[in-house]
Protein backbone atom coordinates (compact mmCIF):
# COMPACT_ATOMS: atom_id res chain seq x y z
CA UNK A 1 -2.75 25.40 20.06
CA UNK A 2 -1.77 24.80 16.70
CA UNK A 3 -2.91 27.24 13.44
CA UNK A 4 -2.23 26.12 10.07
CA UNK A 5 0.19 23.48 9.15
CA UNK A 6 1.71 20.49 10.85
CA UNK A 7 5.39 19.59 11.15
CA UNK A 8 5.62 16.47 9.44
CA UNK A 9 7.39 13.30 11.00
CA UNK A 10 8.66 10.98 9.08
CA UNK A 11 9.55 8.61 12.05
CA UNK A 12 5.63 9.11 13.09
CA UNK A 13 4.32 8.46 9.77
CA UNK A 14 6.45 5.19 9.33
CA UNK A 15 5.18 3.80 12.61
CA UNK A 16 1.15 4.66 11.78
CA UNK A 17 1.63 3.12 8.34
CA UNK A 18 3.89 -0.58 9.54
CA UNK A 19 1.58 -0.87 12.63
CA UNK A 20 -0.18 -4.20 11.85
CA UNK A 21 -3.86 -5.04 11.40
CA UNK A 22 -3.00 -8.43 14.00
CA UNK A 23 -2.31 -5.87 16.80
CA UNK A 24 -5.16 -3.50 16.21
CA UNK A 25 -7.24 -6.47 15.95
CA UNK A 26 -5.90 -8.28 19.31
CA UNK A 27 -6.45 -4.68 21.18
CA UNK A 28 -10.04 -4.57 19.85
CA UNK A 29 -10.73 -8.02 21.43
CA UNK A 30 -9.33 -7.27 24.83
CA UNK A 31 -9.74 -3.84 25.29
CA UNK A 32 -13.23 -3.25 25.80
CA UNK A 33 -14.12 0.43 23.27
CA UNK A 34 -11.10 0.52 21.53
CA UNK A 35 -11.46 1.77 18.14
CA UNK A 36 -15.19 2.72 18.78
CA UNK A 37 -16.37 6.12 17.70
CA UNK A 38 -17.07 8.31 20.20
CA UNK A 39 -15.02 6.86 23.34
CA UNK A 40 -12.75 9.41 23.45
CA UNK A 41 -15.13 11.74 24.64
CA UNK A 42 -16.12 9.41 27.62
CA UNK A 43 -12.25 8.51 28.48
CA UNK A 44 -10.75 12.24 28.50
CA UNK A 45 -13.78 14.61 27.42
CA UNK A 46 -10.70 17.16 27.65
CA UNK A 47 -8.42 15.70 25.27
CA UNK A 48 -11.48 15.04 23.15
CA UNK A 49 -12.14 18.84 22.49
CA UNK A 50 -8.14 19.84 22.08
CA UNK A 51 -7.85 17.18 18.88
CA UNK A 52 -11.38 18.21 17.70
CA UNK A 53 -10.24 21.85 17.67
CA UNK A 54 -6.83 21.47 17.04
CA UNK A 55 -7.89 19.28 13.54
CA UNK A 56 -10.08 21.58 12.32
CA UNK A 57 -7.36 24.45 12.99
CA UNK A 58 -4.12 22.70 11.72
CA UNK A 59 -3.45 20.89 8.39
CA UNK A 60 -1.42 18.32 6.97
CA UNK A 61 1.72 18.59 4.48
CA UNK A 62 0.24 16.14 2.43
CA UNK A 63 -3.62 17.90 2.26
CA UNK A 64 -1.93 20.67 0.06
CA UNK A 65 -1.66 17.89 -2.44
CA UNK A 66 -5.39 17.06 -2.29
């Protein structure tokens, strides 16, 4: 587990921010629960609690300039 801050990618960040809106929004219509709150817990309750835990432990490069 991860405490404090995050390694930053720049290769990950790229990819989140060119990812377009026409393939979340093509996913959303096939894939029954994508991008609906709370399905992670119901797919991988596991997984679920790491990120919950592991995002209120760790931070973000960028939060120090919030």
């Amino acid at each position: 587990m991860k405490f404090g801050m995050r390694k930053p990618s720049l290769k990950r960040s790229f990819k989140a921010r060119t990812t377009g809106r026409a393939k979340r929004a093509v996913k959303r219509k096939l894939v029954p629960g994508y991008g609906k709150k709370g399905m992670g817990w119901l797919k991988d309750p596991k997984k679920a609690a790491y990120n919950k835990v592991y995002k209120k432990t760790s931070f973000s490069f960028w939060d120090l300039f919030k």
